[in-house]
N, C-alpha and C. Protein backbone atom coordinates (compact mmCIF):
# COMPACT_ATOMS: atom_id res chain seq x y z
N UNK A 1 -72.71 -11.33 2.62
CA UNK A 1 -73.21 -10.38 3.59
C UNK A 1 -72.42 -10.57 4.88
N UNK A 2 -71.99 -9.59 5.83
CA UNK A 2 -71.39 -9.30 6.42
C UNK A 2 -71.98 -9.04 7.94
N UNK A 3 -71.40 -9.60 9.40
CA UNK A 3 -72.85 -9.33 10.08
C UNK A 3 -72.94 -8.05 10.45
N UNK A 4 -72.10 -6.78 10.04
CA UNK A 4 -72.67 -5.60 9.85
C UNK A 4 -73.81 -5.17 9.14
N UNK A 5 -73.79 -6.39 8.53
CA UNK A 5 -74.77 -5.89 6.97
C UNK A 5 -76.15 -6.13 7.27
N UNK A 6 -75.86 -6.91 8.36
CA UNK A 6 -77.75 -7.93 8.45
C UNK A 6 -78.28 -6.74 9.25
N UNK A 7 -79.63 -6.72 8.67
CA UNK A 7 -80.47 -5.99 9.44
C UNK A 7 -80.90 -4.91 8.72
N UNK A 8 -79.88 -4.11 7.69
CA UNK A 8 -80.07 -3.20 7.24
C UNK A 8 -80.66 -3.73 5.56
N UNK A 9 -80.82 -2.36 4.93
CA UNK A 9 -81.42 -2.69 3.75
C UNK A 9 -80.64 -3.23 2.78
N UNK A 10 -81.08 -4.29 1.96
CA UNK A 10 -80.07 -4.40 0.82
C UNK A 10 -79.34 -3.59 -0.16
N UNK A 11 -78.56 -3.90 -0.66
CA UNK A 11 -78.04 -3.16 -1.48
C UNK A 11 -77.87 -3.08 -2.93
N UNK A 12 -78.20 -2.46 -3.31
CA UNK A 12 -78.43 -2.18 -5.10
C UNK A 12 -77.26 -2.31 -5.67
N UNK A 13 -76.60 -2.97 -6.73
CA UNK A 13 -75.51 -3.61 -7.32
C UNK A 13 -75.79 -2.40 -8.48
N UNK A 14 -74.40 -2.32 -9.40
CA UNK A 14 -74.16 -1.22 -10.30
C UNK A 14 -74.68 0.42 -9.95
N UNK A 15 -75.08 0.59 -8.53
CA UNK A 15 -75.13 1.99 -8.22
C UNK A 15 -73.89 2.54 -8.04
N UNK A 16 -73.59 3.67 -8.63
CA UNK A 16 -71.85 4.14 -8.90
C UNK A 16 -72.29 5.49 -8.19
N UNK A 17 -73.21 6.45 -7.77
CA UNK A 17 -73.25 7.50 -6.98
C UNK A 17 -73.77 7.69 -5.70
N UNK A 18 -73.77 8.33 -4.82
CA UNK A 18 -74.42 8.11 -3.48
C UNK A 18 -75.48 9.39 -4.03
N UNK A 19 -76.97 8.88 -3.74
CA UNK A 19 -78.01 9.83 -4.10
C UNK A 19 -78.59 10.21 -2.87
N UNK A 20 -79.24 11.15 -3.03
CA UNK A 20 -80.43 11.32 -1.86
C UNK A 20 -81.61 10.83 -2.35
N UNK A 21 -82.17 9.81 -1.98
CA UNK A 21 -83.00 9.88 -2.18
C UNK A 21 -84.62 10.86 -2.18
N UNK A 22 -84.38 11.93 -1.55
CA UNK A 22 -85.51 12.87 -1.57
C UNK A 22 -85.83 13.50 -2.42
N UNK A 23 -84.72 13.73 -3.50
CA UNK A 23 -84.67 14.69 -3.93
C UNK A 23 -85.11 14.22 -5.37
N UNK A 24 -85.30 15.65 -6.30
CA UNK A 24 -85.48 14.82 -7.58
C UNK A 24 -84.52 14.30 -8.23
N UNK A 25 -83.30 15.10 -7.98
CA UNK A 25 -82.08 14.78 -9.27
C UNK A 25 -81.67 12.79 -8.71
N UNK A 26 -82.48 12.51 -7.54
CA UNK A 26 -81.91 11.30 -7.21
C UNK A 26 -82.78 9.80 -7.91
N UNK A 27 -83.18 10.57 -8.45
CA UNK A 27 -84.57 9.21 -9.03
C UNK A 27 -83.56 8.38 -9.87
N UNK A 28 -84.03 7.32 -9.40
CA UNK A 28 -83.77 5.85 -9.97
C UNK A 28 -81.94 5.91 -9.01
N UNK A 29 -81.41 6.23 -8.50
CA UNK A 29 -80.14 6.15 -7.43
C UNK A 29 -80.59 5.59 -6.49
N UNK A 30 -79.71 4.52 -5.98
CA UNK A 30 -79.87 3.52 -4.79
C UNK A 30 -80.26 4.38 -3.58
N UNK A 31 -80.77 4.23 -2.70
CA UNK A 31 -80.45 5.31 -0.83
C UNK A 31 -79.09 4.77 -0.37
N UNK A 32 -78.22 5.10 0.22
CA UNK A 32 -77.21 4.85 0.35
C UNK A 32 -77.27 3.70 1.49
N UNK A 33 -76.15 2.75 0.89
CA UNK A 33 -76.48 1.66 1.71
C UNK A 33 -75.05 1.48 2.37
N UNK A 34 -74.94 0.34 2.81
CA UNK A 34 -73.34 0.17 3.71
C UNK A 34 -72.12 0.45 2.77
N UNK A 35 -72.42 -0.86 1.63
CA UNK A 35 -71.98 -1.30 0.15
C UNK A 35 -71.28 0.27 -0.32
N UNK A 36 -72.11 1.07 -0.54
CA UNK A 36 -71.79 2.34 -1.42
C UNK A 36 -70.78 3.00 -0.59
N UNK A 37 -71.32 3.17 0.68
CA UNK A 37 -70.14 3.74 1.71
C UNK A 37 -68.85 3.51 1.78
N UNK A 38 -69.08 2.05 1.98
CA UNK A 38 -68.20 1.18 2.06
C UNK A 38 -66.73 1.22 0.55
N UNK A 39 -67.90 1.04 -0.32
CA UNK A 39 -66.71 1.40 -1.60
C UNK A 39 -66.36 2.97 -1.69
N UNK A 40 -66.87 3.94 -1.05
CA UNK A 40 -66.31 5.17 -1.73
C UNK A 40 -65.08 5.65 -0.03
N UNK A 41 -64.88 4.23 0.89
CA UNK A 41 -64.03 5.13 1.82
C UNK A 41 -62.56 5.30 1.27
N UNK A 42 -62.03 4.83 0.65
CA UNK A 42 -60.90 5.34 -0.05
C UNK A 42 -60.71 6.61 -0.34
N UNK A 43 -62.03 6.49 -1.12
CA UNK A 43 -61.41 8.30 -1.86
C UNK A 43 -62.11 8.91 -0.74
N UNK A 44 -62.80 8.67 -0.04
CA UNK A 44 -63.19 10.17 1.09
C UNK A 44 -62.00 9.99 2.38
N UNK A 45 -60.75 9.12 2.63
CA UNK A 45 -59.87 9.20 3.23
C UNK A 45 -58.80 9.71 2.64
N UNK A 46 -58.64 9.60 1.20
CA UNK A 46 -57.79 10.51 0.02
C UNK A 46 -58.35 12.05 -0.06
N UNK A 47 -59.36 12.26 0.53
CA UNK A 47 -59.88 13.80 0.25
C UNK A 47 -60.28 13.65 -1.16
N UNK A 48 -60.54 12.86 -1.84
CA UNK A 48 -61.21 12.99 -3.31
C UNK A 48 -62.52 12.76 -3.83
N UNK A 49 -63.12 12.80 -2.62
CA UNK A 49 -64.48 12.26 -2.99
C UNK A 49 -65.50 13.32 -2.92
N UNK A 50 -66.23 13.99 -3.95
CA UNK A 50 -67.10 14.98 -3.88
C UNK A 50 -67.49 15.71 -2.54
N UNK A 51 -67.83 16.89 -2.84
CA UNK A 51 -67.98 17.53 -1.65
C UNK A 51 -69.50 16.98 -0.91
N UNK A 52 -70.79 16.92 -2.02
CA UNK A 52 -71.83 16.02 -1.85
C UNK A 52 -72.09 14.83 -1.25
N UNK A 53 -71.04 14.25 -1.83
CA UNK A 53 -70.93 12.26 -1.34
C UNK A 53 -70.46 12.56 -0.23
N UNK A 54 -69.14 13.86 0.15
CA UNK A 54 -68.86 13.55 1.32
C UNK A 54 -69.11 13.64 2.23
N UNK A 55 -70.25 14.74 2.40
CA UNK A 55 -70.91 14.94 3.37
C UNK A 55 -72.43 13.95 3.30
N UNK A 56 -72.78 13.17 2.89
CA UNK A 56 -73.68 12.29 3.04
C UNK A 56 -72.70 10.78 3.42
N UNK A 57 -71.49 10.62 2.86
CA UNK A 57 -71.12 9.59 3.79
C UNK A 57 -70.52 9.86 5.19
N UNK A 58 -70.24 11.21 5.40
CA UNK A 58 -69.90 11.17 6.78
C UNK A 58 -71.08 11.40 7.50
N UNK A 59 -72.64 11.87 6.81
CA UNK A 59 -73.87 11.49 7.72
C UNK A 59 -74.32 9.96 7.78
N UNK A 60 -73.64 9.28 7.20
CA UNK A 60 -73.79 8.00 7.28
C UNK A 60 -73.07 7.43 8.47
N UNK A 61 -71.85 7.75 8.23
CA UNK A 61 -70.61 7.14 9.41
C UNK A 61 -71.18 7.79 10.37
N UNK A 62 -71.58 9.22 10.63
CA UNK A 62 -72.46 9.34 12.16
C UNK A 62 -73.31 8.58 12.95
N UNK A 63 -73.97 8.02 12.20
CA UNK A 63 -74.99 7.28 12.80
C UNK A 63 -74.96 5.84 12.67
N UNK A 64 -73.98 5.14 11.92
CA UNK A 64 -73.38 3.89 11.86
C UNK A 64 -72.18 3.36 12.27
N UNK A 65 -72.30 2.77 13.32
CA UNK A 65 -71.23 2.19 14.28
C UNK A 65 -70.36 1.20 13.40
N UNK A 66 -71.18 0.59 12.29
CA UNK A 66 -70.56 -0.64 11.76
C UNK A 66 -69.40 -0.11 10.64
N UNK A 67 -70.50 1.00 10.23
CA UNK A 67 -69.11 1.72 8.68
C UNK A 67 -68.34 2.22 9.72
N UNK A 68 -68.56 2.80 10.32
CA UNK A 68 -67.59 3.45 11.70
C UNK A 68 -66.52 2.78 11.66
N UNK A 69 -66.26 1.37 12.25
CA UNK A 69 -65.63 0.27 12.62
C UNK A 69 -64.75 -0.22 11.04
N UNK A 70 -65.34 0.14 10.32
CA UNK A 70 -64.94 -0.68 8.81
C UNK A 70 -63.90 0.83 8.24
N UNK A 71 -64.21 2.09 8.47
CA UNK A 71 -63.35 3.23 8.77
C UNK A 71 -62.29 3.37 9.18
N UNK A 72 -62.71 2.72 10.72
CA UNK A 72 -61.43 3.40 11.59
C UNK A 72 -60.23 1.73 11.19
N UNK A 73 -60.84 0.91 10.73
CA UNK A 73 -59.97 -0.43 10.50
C UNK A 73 -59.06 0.28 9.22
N UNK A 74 -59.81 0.49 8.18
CA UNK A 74 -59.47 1.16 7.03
C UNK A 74 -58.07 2.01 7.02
N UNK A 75 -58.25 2.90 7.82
CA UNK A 75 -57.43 3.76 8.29
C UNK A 75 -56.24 3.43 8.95
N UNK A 76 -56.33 2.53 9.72
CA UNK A 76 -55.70 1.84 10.57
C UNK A 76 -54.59 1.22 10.02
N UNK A 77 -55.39 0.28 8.51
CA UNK A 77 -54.30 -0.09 7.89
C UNK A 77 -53.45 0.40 6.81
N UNK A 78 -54.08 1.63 6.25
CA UNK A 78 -53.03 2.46 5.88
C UNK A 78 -52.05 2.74 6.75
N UNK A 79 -52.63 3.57 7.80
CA UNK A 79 -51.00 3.80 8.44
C UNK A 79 -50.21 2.87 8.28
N UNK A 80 -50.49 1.63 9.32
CA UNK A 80 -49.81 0.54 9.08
C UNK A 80 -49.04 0.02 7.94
N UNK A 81 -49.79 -0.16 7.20
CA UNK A 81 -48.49 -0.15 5.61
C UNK A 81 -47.57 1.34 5.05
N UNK A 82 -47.94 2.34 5.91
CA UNK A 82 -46.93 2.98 5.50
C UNK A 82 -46.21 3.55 6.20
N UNK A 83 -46.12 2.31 7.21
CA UNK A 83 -44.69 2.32 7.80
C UNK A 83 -43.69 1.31 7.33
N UNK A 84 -44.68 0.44 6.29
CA UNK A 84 -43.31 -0.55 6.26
C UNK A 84 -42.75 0.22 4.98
N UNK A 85 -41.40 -0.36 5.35
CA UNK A 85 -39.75 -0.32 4.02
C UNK A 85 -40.39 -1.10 3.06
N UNK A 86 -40.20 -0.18 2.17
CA UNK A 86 -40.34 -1.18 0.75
C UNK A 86 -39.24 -1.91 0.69
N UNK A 87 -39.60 -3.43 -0.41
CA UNK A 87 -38.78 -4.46 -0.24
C UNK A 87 -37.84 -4.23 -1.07
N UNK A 88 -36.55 -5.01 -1.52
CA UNK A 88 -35.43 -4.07 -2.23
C UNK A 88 -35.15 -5.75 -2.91
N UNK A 89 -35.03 -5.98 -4.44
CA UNK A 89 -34.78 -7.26 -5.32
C UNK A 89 -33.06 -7.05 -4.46
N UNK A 90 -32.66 -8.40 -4.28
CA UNK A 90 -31.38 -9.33 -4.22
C UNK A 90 -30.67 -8.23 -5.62
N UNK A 91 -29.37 -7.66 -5.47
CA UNK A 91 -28.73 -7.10 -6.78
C UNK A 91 -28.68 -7.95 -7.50
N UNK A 92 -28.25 -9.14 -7.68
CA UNK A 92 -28.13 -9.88 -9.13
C UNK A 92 -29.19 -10.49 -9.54
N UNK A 93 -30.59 -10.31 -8.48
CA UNK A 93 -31.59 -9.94 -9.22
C UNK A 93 -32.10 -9.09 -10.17
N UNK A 94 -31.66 -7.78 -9.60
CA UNK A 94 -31.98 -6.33 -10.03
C UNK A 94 -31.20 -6.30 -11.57
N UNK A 95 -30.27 -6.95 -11.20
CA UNK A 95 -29.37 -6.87 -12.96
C UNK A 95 -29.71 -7.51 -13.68
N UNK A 96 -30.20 -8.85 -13.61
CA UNK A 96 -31.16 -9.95 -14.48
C UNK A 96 -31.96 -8.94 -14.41
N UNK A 97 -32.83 -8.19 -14.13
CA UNK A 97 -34.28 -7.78 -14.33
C UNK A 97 -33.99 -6.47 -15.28
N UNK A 98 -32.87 -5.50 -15.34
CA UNK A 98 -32.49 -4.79 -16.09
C UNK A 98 -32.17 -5.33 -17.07
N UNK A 99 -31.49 -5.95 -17.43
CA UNK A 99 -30.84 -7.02 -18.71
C UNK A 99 -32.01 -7.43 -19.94
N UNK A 100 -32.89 -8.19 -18.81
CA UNK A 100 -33.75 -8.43 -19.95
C UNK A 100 -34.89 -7.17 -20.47
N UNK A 101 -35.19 -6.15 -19.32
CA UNK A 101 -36.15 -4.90 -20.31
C UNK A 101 -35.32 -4.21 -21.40
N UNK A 102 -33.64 -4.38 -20.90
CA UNK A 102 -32.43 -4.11 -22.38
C UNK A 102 -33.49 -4.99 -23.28
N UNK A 103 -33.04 -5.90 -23.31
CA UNK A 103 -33.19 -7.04 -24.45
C UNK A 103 -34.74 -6.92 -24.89
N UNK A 104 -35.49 -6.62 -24.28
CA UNK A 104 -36.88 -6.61 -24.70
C UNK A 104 -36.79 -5.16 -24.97
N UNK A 105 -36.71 -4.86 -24.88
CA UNK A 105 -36.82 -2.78 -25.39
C UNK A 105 -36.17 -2.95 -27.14
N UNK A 106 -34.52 -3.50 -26.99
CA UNK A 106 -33.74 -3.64 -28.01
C UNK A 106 -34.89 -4.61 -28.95
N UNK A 107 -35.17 -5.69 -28.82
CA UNK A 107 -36.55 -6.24 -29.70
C UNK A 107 -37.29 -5.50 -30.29
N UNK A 108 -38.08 -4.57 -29.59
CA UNK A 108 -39.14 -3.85 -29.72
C UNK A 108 -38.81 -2.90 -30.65
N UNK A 109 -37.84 -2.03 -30.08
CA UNK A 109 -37.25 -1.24 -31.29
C UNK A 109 -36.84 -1.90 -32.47
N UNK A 110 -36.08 -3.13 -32.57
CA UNK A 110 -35.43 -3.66 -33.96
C UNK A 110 -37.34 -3.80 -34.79
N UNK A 111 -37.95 -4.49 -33.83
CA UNK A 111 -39.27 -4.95 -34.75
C UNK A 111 -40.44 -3.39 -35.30
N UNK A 112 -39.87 -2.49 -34.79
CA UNK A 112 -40.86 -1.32 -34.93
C UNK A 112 -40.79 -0.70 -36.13
């Protein structure tokens, strides 16, 4: 637990959807807790996350300073990694590393 986490309600383990709880289709679905938020900010910063979930986790992030904070960090470090250069193998690395998927490919095929 996280000291964002204290204070608020626990969180239900193997819940895979964000429910409403009010509703009927939500029976037996966790209420959305930090946890759930928390795992679905990827895909709602990818734009892939239901139109439903997404608008119940961004009524979440409204009124929570802490997912807020765990968001804008989130975000933060994407950019950040995609500014760096990808790293580039030493060439006579790169040729050892070609050489042998030869030799392992050539295997694979002789044994197939």
């Amino acid at each position: 637990m996280t000291k964002a986490d204290e204070g608020v309600a626990p969180s239900y383990r193997g819940a895979t959807h964000i429910g409403n709880p009010a509703s009927s289709a939500a029976v037996g679905v966790a209420e959305l807790t930090h946890e759930l938020v928390r795992g679905q900010l990827s895909e709602y910063l990818d734009g892939t996350l239901g139109e439903s979930d997404r608008r119940r986790l961004e009524s979440h992030l409204a009124a929570c300073p802490p997912c807020t904070a765990y968001r804008d960090t989130l975000l933060a470090t994407v950019r950040a990694l995609g500014t760096l250069t990808s790293p580039k193998a030493p060439l006579r690395a790169r040729s050892r590393i070609v050489e042998q998927v030869r030799r392992e490919s050539a295997n694979a095929n002789a044994d197939a």
